[in-house]
Protein backbone atom coordinates (compact mmCIF):
# COMPACT_ATOMS: atom_id res chain seq x y z
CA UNK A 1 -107.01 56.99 142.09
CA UNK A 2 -105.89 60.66 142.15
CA UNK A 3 -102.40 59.92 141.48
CA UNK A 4 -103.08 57.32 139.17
CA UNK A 5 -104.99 60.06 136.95
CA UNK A 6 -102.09 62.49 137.90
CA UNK A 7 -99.57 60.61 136.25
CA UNK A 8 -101.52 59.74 133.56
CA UNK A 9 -102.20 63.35 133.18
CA UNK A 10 -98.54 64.12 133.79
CA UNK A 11 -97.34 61.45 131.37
CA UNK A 12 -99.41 62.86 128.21
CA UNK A 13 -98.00 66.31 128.99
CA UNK A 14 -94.69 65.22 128.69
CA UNK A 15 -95.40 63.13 126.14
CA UNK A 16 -96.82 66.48 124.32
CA UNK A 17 -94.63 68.91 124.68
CA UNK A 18 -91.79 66.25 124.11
CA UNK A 19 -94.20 66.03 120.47
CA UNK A 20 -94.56 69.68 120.33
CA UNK A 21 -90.28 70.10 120.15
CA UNK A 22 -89.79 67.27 118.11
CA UNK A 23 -92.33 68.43 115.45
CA UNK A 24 -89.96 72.06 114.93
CA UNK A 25 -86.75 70.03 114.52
CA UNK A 26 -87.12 70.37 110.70
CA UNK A 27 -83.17 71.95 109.92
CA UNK A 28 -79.50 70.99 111.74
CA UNK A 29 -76.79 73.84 112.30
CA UNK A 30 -73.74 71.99 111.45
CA UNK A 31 -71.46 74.09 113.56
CA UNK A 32 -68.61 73.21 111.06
CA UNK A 33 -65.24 74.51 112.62
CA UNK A 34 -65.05 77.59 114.78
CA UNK A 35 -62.26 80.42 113.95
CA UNK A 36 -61.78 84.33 113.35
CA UNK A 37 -63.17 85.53 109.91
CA UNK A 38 -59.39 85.08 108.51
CA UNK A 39 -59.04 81.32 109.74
CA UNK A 40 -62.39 80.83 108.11
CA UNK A 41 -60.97 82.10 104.93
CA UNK A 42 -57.57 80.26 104.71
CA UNK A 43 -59.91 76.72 105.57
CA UNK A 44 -62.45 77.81 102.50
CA UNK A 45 -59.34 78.44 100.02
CA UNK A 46 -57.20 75.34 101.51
CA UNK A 47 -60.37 72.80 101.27
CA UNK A 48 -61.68 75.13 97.56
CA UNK A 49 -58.09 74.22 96.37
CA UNK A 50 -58.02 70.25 97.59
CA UNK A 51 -61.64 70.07 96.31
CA UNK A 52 -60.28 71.15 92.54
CA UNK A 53 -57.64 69.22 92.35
CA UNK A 54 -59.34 65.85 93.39
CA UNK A 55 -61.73 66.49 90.58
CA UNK A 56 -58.96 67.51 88.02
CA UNK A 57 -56.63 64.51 88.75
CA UNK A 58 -59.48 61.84 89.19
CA UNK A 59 -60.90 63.36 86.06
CA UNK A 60 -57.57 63.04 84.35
CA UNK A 61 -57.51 59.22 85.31
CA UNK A 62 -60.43 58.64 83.88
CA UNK A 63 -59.78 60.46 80.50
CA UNK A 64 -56.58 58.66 80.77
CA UNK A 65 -57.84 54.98 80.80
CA UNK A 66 -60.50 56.16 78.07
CA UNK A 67 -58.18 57.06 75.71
CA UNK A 68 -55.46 54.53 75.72
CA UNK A 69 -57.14 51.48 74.81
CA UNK A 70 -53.72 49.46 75.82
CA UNK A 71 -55.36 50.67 79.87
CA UNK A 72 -59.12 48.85 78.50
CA UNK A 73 -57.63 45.95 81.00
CA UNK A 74 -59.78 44.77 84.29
CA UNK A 75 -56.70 46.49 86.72
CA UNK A 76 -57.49 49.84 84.96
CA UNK A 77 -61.45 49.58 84.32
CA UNK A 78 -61.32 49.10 87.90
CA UNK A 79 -59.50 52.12 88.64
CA UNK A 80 -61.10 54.44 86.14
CA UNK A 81 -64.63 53.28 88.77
CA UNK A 82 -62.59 53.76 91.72
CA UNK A 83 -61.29 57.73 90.51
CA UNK A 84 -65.27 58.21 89.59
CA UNK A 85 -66.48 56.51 92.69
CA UNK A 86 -63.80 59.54 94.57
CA UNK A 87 -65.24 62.45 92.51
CA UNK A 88 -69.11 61.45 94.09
CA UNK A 89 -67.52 60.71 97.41
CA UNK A 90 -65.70 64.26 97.67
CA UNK A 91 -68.51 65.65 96.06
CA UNK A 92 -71.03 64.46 98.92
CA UNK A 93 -69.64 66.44 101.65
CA UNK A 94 -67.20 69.11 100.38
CA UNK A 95 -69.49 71.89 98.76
CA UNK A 96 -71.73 71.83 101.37
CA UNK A 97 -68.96 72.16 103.70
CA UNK A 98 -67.77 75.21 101.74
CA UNK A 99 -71.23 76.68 101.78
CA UNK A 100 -71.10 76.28 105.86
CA UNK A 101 -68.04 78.10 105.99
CA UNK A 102 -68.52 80.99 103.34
CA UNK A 103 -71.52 82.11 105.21
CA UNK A 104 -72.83 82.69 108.48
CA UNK A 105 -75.83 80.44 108.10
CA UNK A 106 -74.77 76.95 108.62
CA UNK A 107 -77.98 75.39 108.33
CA UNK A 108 -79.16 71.90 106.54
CA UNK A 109 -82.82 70.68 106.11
CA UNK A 110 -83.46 66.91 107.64
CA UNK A 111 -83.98 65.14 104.63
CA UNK A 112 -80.84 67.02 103.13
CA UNK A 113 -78.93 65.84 106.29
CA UNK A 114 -79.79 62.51 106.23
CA UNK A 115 -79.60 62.17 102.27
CA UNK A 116 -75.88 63.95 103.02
CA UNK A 117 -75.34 61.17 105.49
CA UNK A 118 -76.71 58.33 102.93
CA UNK A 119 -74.67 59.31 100.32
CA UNK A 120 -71.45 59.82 101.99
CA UNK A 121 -71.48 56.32 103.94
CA UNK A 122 -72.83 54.57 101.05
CA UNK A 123 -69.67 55.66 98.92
CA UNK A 124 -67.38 55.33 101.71
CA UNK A 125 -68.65 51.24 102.17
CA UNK A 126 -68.57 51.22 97.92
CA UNK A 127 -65.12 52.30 98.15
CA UNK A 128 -64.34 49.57 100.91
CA UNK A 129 -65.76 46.84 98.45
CA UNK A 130 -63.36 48.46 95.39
CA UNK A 131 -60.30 48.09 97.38
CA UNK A 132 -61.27 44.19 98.24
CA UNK A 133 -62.16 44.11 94.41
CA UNK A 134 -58.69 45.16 93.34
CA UNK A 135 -57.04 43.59 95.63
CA UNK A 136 -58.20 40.10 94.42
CA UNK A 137 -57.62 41.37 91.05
CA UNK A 138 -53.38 41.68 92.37
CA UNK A 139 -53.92 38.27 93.66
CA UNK A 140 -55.11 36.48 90.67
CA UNK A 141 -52.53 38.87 88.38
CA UNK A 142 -49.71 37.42 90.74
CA UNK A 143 -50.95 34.13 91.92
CA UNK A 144 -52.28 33.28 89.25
CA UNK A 145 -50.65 34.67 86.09
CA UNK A 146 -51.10 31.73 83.65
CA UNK A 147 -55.24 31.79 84.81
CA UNK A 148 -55.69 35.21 85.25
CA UNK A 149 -57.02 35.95 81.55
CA UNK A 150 -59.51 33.35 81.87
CA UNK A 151 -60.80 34.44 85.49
CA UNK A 152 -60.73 38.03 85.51
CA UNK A 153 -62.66 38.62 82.00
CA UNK A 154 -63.85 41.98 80.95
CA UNK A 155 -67.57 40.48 81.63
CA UNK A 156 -66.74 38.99 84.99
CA UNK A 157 -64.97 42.50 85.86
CA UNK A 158 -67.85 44.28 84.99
CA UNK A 159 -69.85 41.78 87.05
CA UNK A 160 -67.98 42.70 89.74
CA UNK A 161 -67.86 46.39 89.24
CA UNK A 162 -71.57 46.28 89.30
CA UNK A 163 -71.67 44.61 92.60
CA UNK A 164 -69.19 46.87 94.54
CA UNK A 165 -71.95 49.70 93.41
CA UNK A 166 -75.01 48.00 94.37
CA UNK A 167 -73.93 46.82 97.47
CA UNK A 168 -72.24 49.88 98.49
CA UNK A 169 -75.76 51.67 97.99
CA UNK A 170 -77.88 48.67 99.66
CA UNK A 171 -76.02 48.89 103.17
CA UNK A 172 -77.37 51.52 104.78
CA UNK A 173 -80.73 52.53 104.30
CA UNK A 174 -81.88 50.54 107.34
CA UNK A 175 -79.17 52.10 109.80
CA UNK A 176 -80.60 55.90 108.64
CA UNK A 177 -84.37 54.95 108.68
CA UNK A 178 -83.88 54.25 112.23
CA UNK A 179 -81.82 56.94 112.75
CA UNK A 180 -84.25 59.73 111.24
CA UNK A 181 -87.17 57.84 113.02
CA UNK A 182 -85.77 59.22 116.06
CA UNK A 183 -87.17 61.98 118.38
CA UNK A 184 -85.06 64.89 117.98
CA UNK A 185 -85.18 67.48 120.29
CA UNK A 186 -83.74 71.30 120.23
CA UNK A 187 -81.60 72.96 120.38
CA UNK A 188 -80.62 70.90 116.67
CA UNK A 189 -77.24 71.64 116.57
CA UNK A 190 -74.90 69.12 114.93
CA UNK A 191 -70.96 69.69 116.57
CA UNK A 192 -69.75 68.54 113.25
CA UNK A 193 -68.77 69.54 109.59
CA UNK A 194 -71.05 66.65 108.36
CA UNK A 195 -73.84 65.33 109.24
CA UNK A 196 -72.54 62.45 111.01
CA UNK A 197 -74.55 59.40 113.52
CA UNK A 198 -72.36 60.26 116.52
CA UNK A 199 -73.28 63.68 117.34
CA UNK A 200 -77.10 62.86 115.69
CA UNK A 201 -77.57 60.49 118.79
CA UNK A 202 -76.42 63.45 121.44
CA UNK A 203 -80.03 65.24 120.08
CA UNK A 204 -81.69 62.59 120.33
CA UNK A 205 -84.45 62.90 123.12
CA UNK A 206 -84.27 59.85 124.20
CA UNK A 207 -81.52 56.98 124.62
CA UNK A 208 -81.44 54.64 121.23
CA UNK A 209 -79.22 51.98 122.55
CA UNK A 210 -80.45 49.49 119.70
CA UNK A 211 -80.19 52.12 117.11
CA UNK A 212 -76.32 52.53 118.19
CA UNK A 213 -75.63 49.28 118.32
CA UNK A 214 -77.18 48.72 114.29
CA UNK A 215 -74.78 51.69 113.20
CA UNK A 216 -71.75 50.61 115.17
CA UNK A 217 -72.98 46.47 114.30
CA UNK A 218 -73.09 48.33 110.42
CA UNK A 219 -69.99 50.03 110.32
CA UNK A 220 -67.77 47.12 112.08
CA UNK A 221 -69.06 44.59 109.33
CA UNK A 222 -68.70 46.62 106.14
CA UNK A 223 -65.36 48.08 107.13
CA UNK A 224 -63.59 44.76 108.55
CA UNK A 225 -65.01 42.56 105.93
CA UNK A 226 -63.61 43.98 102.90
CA UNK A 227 -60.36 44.15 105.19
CA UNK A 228 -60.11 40.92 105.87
CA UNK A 229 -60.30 40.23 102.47
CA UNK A 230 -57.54 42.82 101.60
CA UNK A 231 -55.34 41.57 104.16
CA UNK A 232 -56.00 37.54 102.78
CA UNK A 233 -55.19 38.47 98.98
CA UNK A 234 -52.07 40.39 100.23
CA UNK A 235 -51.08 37.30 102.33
CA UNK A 236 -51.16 34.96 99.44
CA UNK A 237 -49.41 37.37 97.30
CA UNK A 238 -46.69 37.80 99.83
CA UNK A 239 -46.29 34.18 100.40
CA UNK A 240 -45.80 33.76 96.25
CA UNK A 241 -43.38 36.98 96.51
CA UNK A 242 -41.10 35.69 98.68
CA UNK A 243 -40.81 32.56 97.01
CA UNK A 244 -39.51 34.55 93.88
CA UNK A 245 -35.86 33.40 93.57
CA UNK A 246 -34.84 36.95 91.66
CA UNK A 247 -34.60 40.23 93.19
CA UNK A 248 -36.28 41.62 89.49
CA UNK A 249 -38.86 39.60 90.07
CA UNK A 250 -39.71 40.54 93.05
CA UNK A 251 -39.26 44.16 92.41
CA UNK A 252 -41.92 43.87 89.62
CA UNK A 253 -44.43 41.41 91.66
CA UNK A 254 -44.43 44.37 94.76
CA UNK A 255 -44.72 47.34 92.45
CA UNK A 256 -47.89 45.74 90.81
CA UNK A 257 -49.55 46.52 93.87
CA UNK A 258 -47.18 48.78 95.51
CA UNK A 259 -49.80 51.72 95.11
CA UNK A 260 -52.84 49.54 96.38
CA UNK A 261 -50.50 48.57 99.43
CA UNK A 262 -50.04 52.72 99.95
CA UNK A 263 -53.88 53.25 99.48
CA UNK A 264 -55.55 50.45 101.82
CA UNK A 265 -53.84 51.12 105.27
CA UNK A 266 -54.55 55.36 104.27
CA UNK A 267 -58.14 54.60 104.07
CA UNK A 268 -58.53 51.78 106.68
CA UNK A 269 -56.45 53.35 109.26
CA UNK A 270 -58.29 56.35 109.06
CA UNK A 271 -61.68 54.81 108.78
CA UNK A 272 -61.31 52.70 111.85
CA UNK A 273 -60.06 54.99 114.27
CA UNK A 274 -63.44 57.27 113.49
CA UNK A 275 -65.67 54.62 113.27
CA UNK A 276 -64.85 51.66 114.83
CA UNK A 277 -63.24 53.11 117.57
CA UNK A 278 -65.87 53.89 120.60
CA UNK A 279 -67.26 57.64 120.02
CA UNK A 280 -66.49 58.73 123.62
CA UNK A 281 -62.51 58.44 122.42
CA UNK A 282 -62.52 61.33 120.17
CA UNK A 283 -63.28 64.98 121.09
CA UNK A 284 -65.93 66.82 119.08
CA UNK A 285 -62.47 68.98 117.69
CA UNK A 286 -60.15 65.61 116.68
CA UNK A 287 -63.79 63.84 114.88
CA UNK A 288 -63.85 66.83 112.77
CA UNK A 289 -60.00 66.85 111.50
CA UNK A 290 -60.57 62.90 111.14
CA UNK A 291 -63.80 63.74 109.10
CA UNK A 292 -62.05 66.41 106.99
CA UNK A 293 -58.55 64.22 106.01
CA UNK A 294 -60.89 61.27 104.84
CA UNK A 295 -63.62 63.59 103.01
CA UNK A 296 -61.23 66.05 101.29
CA UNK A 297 -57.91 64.61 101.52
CA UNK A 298 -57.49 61.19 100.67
CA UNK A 299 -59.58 61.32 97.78
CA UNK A 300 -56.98 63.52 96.37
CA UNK A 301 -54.12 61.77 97.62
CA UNK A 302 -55.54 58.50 96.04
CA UNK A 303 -54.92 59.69 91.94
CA UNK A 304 -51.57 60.94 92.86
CA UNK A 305 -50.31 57.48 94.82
CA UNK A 306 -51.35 55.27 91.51
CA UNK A 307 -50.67 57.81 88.89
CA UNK A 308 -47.08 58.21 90.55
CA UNK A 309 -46.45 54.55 91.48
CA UNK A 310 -47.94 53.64 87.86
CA UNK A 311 -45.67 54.02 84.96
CA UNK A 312 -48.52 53.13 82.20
CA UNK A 313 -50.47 55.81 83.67
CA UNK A 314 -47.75 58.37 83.81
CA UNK A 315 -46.71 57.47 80.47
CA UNK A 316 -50.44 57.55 79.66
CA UNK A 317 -51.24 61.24 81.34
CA UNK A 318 -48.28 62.57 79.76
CA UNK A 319 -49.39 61.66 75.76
CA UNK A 320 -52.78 63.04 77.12
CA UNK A 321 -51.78 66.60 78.37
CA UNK A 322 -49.05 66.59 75.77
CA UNK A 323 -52.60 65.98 73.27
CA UNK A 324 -54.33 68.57 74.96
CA UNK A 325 -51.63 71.60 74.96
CA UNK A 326 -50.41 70.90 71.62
CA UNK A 327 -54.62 70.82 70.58
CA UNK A 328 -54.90 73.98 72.03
């Protein structure tokens, strides 16, 4: 009997003080990445200078396609929601990142962390679902050419601009209620630029095995899924491509998608090898260069591959700036 009420006693101790530390977690230190005062410096005005110009040349995309009414067509309304769907995405992580590194406090609240976390995955998966989305667009453009008016409509492009939002936004609230329902334990520091599930789990004070497996079940679905439908539209368009008996033609079927082809494997490849990958195959130092090509990066790299590749919408940004300087 005494060691039955000794453990009990024992157990409600532990199960106290294990309360008592969970109940001061209420801020992460995002550790961000470590360096003298002059690295530190050089990373502010290198990500500073990446962050401007993704919001310049998505912005410029934008304007573009909202002036020319010749680019009011579903290939370019879906671009003009894929260059504002970058400016939000960038705009998750980046200027909190910059805080981090400007000064010596690093610290997030835990609703800010986990809204930080909600945010940026939700726009990552509603940037998966664009890609698919344009994708089929190339196949019914080239597959399809004779049908393509009637199919992809203005309403039915809308329809499915509407969805790619949505759905991006209704993924994961069930992966971070879990996630925050956790008991977190001190010290809360976060080995990461972001707040990111990987190194949330490590302060976790006890094992979540079923959490992990939601967030990696998550992730595997909403990244291969709108993958597998990339890589099916692009098979049918190749198979049509080839079967093009002129060398024009098939010049002028691949550069209709030439820039999407340049896009998808840049974001996929990326994507999977941080988050479908297992965790314990990337050192806290390589998750954080992963983290910062895909967050500040590519969503500059993006506008410049279709604005390059895209001789409407150089012709387009040229009569625009050439509006603008001779305006001013």
């Amino acid at each position: 009997m005494f060691i039955i009420i000794h453990s009990l006693v024992s157990s409600v101790c532990t199960a106290l003080r294990l309360q008592n530390r969970t109940r001061r977690v209420t801020e992460f230190v995002l550790l961000g990445s470590p360096g003298q005062r002059e690295t530190q410096n050089f990373l502010f005005t290198l990500i500073l200078v990446f962050y401007l110009l993704t919001l310049l040349s998505n912005g410029a995309i934008i304007c573009a396609v909202k002036w020319d009414r010749q680019l009011h067509t579903p290939m370019y309304i879906l671009l003009e929601n894929f260059a504002f769907l970058e400016i939000w995405y960038v705009s998750s992580t980046v200027p909190n990142m910059l805080v981090n590194i400007l000064f010596e406090t690093k610290t997030i609240s835990f609703s800010g962390c986990f809204l930080q976390f909600y945010f940026f995955f939700s726009l990552g998966t509603t940037e998966c679902f664009f890609l698919s989305v344009m994708a089929y667009d190339r196949y019914l453009a080239i597959c399809h050419p004779l049908h393509y008016p009637s199919i992809m409509t203005r309403k039915f492009c809308v329809i499915l601009v509407c969805v790619c939002w949505m759905s991006g936004f209704l993924c994961y609230p069930v992966p971070i209620v879990l996630i925050s329902q956790l008991p977190f334990c001190g010290p809360s520091i976060i080995d990461h630029i972001v707040c990111d599930p990987g190194p949330s789990f490590a302060l976790a004070c006890v094992p979540a095995p079923f959490t992990e497996l939601i967030c990696y079940t998550f992730n595997s679905v909403f990244i291969f899924g709108p993958f597998v439908s990339i890589l099916g539209s692009y098979t049918l368009v190749l198979r049509v491509v080839l079967r093009v008996p002129s060398g024009a033609g098939r010049t002028k079927a691949f550069s209709a998608c030439g820039s999407h082809l340049m896009v998808v494997p840049l974001f996929y490849g990326i994507l999977m090898v941080m988050y479908v990958s297992p965790a314990s195959g990337n050192t806290a130092g390589m998750q954080k260069i992963i983290t910062l090509v895909y967050s500040a990066v590519t969503p500059l790299l993006n506008p410049l591959i279709y604005s390059l590749q895209n001789k409407d919408m150089k012709d387009t940004l040229k009569k625009v700036l050439g509006l603008r300087i001779s305006q001013n």
